[in-house]
N, C-alpha and C. Protein backbone atom coordinates (compact mmCIF):
# COMPACT_ATOMS: atom_id res chain seq x y z
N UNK A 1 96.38 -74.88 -94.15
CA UNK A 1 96.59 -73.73 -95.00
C UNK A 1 97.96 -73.82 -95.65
N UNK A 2 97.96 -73.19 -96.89
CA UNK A 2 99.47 -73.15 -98.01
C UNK A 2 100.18 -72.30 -97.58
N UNK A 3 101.21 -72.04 -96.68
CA UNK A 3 102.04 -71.15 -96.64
C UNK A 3 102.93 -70.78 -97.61
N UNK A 4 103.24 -69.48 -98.12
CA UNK A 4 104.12 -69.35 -99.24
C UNK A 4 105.83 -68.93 -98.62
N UNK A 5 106.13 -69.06 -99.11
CA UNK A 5 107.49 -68.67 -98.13
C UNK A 5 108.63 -67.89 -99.41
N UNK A 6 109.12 -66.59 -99.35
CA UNK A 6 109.65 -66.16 -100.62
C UNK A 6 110.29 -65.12 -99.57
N UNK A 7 111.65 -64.78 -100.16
CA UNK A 7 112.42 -63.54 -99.88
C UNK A 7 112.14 -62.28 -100.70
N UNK A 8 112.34 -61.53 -99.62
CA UNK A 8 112.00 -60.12 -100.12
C UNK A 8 112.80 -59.50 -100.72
N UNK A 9 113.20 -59.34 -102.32
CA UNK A 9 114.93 -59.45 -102.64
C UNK A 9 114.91 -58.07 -103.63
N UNK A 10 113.95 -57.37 -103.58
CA UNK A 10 113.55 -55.63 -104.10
C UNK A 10 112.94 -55.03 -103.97
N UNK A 11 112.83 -53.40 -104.11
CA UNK A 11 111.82 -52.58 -103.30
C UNK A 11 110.45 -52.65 -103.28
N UNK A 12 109.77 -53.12 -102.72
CA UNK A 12 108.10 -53.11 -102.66
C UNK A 12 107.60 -52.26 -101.76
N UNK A 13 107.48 -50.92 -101.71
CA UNK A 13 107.32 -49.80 -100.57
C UNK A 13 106.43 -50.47 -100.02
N UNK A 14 105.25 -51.16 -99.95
CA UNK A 14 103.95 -51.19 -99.60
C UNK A 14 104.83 -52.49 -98.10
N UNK A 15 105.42 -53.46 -98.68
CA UNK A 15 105.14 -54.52 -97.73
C UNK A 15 106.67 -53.76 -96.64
N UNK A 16 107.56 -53.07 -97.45
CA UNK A 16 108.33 -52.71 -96.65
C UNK A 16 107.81 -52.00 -95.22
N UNK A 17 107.49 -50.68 -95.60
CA UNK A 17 106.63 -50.25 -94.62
C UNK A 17 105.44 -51.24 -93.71
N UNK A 18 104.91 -51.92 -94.38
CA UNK A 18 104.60 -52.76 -92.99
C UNK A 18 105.46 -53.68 -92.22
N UNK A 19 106.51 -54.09 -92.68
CA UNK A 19 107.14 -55.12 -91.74
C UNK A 19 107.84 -54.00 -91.49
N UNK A 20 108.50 -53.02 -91.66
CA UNK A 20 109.09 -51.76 -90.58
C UNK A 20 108.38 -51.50 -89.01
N UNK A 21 106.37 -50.86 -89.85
CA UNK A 21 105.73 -50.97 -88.83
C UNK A 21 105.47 -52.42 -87.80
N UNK A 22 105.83 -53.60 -88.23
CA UNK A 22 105.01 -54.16 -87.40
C UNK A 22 106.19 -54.45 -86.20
N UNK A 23 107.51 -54.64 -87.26
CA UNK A 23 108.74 -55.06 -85.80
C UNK A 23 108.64 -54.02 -85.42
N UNK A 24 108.24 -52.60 -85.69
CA UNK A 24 108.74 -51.15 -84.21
C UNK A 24 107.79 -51.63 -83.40
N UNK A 25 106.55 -52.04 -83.55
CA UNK A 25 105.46 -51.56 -83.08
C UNK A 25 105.11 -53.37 -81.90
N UNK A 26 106.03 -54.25 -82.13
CA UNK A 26 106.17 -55.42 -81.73
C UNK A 26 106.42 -55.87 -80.10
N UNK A 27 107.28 -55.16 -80.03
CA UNK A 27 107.48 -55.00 -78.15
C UNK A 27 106.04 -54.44 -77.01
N UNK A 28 105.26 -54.28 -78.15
CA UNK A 28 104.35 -53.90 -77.24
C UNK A 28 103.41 -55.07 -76.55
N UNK A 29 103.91 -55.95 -77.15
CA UNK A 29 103.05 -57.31 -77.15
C UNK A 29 103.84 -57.54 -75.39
N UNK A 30 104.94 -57.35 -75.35
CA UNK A 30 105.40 -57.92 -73.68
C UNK A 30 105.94 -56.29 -73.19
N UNK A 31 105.95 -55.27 -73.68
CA UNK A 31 105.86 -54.12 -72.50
C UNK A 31 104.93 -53.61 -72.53
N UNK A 32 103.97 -52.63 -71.62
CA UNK A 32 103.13 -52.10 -71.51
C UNK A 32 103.79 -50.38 -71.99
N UNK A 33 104.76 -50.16 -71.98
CA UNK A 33 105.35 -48.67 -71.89
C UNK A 33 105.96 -48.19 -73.42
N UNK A 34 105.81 -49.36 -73.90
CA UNK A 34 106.38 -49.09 -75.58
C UNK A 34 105.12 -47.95 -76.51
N UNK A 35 106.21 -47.50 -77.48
CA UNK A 35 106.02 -46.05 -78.03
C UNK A 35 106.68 -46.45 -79.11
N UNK A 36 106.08 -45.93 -80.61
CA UNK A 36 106.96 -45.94 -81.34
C UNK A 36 106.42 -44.83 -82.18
N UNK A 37 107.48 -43.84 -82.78
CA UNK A 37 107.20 -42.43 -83.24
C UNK A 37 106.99 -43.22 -84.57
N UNK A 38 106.68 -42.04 -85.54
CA UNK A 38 106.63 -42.71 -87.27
C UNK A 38 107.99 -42.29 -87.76
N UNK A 39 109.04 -41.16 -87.39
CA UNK A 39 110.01 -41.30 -87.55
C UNK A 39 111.15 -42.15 -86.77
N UNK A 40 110.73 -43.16 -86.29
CA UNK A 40 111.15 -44.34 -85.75
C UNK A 40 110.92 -45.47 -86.78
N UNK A 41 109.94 -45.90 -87.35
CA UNK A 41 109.48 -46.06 -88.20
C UNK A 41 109.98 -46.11 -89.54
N UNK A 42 110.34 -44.77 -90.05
CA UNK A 42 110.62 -44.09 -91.13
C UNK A 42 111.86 -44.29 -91.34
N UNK A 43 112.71 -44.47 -90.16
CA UNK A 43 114.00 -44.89 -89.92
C UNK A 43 114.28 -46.35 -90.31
N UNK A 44 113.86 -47.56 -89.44
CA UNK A 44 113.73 -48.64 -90.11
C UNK A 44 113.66 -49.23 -91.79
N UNK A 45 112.73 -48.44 -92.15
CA UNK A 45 111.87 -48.37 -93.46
C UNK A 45 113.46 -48.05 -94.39
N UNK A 46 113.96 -47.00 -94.14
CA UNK A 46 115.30 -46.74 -95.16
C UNK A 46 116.13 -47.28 -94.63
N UNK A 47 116.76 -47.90 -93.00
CA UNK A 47 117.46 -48.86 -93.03
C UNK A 47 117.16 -50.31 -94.26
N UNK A 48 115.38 -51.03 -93.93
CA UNK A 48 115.90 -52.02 -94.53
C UNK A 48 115.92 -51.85 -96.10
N UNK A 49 115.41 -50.72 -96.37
CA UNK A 49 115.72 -49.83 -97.89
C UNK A 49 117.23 -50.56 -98.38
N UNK A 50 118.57 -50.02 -97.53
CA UNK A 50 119.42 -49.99 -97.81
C UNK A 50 120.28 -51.39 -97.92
N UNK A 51 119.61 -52.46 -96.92
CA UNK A 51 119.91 -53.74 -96.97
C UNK A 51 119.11 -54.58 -97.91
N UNK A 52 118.06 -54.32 -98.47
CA UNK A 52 117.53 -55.43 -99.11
C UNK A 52 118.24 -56.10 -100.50
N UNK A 53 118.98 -55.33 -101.31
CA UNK A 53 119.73 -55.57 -101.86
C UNK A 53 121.73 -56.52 -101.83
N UNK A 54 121.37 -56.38 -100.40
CA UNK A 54 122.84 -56.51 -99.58
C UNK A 54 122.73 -58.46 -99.34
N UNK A 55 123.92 -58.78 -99.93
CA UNK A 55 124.06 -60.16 -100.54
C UNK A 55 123.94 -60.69 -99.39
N UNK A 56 124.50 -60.09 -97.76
CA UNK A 56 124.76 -60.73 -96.57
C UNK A 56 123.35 -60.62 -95.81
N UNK A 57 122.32 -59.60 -96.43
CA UNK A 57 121.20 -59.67 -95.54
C UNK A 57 120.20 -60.70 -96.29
N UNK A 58 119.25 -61.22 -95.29
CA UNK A 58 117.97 -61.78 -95.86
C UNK A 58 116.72 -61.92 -95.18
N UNK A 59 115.86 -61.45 -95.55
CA UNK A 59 114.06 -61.05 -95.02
C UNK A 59 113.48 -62.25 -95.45
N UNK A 60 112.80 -63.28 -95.29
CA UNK A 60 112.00 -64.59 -95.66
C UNK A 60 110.51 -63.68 -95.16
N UNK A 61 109.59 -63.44 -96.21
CA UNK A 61 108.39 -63.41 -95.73
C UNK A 61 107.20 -64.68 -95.72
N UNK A 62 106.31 -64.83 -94.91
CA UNK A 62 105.43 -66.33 -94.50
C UNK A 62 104.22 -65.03 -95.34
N UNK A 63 103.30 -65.77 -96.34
CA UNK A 63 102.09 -64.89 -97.01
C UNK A 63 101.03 -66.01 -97.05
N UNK A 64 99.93 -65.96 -96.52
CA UNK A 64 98.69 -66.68 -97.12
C UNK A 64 98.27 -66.90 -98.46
N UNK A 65 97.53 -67.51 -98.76
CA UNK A 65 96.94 -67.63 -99.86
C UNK A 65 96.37 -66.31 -100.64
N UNK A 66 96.20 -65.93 -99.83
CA UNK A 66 95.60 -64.69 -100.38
C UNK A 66 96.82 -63.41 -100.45
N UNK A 67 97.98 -63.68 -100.41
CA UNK A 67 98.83 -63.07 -100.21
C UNK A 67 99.10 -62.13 -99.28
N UNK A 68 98.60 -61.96 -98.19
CA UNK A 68 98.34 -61.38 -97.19
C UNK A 68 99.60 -61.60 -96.00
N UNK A 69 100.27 -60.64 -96.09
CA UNK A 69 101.87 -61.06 -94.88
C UNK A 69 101.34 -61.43 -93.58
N UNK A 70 101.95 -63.19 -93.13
CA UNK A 70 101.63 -63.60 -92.03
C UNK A 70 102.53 -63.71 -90.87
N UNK A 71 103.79 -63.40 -91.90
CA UNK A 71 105.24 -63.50 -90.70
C UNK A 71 106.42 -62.68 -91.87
N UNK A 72 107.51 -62.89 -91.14
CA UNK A 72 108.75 -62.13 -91.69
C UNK A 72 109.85 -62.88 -90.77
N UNK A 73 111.10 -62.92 -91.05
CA UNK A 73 111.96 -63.02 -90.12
C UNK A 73 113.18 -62.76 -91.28
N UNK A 74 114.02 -61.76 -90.15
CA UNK A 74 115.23 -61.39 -90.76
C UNK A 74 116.43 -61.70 -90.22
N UNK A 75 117.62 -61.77 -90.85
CA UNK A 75 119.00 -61.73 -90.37
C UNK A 75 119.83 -61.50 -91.18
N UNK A 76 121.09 -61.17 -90.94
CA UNK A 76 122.34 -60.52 -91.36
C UNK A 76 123.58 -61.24 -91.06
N UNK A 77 124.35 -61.06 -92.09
CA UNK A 77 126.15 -61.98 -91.67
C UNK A 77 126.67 -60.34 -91.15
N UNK A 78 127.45 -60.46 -89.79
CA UNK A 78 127.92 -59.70 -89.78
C UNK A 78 129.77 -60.46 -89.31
N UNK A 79 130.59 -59.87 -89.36
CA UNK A 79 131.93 -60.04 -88.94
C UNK A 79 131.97 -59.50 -87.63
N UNK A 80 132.72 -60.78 -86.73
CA UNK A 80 133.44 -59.90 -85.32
C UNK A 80 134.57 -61.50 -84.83
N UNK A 81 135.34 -60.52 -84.43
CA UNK A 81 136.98 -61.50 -84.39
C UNK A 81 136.95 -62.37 -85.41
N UNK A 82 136.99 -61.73 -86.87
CA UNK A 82 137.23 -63.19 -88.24
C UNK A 82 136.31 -64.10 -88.20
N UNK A 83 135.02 -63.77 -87.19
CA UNK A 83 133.95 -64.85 -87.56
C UNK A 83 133.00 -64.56 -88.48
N UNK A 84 132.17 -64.99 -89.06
CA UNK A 84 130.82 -64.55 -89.70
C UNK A 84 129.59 -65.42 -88.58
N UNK A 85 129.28 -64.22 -88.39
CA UNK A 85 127.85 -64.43 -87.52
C UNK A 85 126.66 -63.78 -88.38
N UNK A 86 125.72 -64.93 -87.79
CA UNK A 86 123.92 -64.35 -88.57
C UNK A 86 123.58 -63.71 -87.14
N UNK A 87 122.87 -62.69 -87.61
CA UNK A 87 122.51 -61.54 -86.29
C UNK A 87 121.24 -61.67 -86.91
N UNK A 88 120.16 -62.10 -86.18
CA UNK A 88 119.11 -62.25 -86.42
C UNK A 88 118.37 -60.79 -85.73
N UNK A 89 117.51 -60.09 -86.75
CA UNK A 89 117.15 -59.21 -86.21
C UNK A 89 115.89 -59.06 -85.96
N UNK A 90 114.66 -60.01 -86.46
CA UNK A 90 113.66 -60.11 -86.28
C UNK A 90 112.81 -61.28 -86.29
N UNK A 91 111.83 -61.66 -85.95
CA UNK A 91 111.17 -62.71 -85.98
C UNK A 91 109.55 -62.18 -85.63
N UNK A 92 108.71 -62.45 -86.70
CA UNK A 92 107.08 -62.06 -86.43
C UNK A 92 106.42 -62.71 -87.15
N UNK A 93 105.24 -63.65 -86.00
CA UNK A 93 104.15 -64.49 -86.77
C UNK A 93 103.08 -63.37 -86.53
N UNK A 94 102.08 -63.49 -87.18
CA UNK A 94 100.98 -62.76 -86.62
C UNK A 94 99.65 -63.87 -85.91
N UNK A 95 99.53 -62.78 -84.70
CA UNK A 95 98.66 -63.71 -83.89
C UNK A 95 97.88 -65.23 -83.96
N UNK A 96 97.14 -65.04 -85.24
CA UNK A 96 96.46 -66.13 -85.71
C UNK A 96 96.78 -66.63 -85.72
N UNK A 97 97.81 -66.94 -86.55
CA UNK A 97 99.02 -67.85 -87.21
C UNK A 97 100.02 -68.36 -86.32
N UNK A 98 100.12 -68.26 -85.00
CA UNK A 98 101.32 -68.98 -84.59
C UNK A 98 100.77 -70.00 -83.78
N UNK A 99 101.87 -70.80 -83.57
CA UNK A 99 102.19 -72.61 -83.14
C UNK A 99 101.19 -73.00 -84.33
N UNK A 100 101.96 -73.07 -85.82
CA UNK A 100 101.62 -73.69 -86.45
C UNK A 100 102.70 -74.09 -87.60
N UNK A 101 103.59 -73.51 -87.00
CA UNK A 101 105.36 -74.02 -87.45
C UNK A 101 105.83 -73.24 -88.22
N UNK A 102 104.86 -71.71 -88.36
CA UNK A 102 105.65 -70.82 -89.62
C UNK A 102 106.58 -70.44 -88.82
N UNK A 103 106.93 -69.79 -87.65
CA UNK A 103 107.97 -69.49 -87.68
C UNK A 103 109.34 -70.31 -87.58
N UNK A 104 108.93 -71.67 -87.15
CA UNK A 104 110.10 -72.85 -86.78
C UNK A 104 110.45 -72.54 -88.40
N UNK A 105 109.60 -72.88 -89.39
CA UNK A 105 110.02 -73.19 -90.49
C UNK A 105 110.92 -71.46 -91.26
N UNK A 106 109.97 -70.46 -90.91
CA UNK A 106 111.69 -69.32 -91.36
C UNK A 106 112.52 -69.42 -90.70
N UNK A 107 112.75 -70.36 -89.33
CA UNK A 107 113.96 -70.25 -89.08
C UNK A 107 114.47 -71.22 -89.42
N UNK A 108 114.07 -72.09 -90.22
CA UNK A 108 114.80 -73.44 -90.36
C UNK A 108 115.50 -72.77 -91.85
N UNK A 109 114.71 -72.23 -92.76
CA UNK A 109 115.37 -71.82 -94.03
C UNK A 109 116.13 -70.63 -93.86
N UNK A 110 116.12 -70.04 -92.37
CA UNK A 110 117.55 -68.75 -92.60
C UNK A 110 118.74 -69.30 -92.10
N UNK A 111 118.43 -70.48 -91.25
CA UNK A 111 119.42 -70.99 -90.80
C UNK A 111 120.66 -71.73 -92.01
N UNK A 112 119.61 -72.22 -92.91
CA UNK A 112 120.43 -73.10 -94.33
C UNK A 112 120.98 -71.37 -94.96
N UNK A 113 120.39 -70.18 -95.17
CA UNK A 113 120.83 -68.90 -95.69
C UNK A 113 122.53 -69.64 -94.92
N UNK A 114 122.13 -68.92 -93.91
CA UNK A 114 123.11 -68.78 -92.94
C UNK A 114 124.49 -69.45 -92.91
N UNK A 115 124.76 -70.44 -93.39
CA UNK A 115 125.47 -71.44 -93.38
C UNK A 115 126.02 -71.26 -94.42
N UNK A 116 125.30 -71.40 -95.86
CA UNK A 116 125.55 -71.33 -97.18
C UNK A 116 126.45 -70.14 -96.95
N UNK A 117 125.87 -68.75 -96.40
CA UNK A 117 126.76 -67.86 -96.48
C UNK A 117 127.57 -67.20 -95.83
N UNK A 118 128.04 -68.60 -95.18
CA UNK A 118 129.63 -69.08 -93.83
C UNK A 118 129.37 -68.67 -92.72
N UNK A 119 128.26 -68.22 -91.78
CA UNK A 119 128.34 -68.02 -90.80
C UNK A 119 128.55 -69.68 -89.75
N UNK A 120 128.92 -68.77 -88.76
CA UNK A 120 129.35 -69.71 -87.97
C UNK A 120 128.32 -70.14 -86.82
N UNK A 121 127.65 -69.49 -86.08
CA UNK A 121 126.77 -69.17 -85.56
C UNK A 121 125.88 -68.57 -85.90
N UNK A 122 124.58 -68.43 -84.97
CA UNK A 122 123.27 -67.43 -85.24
C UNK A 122 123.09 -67.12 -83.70
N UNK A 123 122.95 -65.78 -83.97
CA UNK A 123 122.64 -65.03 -82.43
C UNK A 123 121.52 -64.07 -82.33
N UNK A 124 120.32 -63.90 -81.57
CA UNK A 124 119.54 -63.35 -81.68
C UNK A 124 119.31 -62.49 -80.00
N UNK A 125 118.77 -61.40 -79.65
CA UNK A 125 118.34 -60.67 -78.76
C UNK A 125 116.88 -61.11 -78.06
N UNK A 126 116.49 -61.32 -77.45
CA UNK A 126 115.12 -61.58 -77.02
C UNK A 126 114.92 -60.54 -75.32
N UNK A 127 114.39 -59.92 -75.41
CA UNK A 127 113.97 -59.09 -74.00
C UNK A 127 113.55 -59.45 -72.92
N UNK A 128 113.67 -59.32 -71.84
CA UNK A 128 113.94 -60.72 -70.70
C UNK A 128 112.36 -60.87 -70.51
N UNK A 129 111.39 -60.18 -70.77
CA UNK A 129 110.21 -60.11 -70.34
C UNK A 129 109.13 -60.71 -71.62
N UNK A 130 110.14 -61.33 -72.65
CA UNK A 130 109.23 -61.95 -73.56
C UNK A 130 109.64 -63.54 -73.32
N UNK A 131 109.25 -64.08 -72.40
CA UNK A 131 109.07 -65.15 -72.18
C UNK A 131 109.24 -66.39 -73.11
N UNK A 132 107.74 -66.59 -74.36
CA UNK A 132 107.49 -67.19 -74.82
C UNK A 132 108.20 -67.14 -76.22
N UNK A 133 108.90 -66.21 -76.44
CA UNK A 133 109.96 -65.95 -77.40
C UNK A 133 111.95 -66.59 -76.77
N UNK A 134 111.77 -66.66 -75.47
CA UNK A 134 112.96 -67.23 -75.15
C UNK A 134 112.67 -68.80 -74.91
N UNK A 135 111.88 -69.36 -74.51
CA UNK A 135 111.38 -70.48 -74.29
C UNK A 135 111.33 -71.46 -75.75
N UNK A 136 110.62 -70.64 -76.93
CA UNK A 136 110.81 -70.77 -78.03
C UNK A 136 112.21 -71.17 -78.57
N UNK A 137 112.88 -70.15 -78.04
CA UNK A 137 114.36 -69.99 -79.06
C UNK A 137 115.03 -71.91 -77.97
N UNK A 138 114.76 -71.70 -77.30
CA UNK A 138 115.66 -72.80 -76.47
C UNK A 138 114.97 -74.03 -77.05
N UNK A 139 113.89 -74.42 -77.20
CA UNK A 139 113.49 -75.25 -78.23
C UNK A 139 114.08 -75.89 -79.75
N UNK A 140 114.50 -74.42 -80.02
CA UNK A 140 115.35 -75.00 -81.22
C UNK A 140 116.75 -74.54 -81.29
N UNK A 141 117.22 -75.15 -80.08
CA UNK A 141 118.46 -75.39 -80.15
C UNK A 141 119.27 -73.85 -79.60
N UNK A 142 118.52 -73.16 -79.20
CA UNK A 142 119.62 -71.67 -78.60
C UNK A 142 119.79 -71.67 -77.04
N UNK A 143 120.62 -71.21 -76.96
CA UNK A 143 121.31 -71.33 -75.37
C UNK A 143 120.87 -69.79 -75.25
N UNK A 144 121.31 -69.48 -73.70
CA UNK A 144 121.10 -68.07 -73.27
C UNK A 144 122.59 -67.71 -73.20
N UNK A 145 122.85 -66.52 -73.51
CA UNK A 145 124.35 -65.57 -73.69
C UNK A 145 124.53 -64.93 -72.67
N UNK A 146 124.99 -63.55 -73.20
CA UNK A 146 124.80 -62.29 -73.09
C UNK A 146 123.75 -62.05 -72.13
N UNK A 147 123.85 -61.33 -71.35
CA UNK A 147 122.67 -60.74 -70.60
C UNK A 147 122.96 -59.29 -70.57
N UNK A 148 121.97 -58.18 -71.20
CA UNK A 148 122.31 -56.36 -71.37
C UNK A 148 121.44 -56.34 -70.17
N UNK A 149 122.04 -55.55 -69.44
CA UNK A 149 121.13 -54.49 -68.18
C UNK A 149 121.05 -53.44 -68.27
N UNK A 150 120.21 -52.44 -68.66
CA UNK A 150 119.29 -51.09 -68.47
C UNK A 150 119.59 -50.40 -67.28
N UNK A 151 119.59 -49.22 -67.68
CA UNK A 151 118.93 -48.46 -66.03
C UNK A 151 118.52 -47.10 -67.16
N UNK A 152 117.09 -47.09 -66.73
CA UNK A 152 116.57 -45.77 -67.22
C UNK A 152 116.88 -44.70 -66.14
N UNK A 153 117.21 -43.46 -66.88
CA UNK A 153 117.72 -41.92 -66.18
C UNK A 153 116.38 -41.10 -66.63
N UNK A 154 115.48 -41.59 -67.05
CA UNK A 154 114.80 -40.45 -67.24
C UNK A 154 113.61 -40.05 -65.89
């Protein structure tokens, strides 16, 4: 199959709102307890409203032939101690479609973003209980960091 591969670089309400919905709605794939309101949602949606235009962010969408969104992956330059870091904030194949290199391949072209626009590194979050998303990342080249620990009060 032809994968198309194009950045999302102005407002298209239609595809916005779905890649809003699909990263909220994404964790559900490795928690059983995930929830996501539509003003959760709605929130996202005018966050990436406000970045898509923003020279330091970039969305790569993966579309079929039929133009039909098969993946997305995003990241951002952000600054911390005079560095420029890519903060990768998302990554989504859809079911069908994966181990078939779309996502190796958006990350291979955010990584060239990335560089071009001086970051020094790329750092991404993965949730300790998504396995096949950390296993993944160590594949191409990511180490493990940071470790955040939780304690729910509710």
């Amino acid at each position: 199959m032809q994968v198309q591969y194009s950045r999302l670089e102005s407002m298209d309400a239609d595809l916005v709102r779905q890649i809003a919905e699909i990263h909220e709605n994404a964790p559900s794939e490795w928690r059983d307890d995930h929830e996501v309101s539509d003003d959760r949602i709605q929130r996202r949606i005018e966050d990436l409203k406000t970045k898509i235009t923003d020279s330091g962010f970039y969305l790569l969408m993966a579309q079929a032939p039929s133009g039909d969104l098969i993946g997305f992956h995003w990241l951002e330059i952000e600054e911390e101690n005079k560095r420029r870091i890519g903060h990768i904030g998302s990554l989504w194949v859809a079911q069908k479609y994966r181990r078939q290199g779309i996502g190796k391949k958006m990350k291979e072209k955010a990584e060239v973003w990335a560089k071009k626009a001086g970051a020094e590194e790329l750092r991404t979050e993965v949730y300790f209980a998504n396995s096949r998303m950390i296993e993944y990342n160590k594949k191409l080249g990511y180490r493990p960091g940071q470790v955040i620990m939780t304690k729910d009060l509710r």
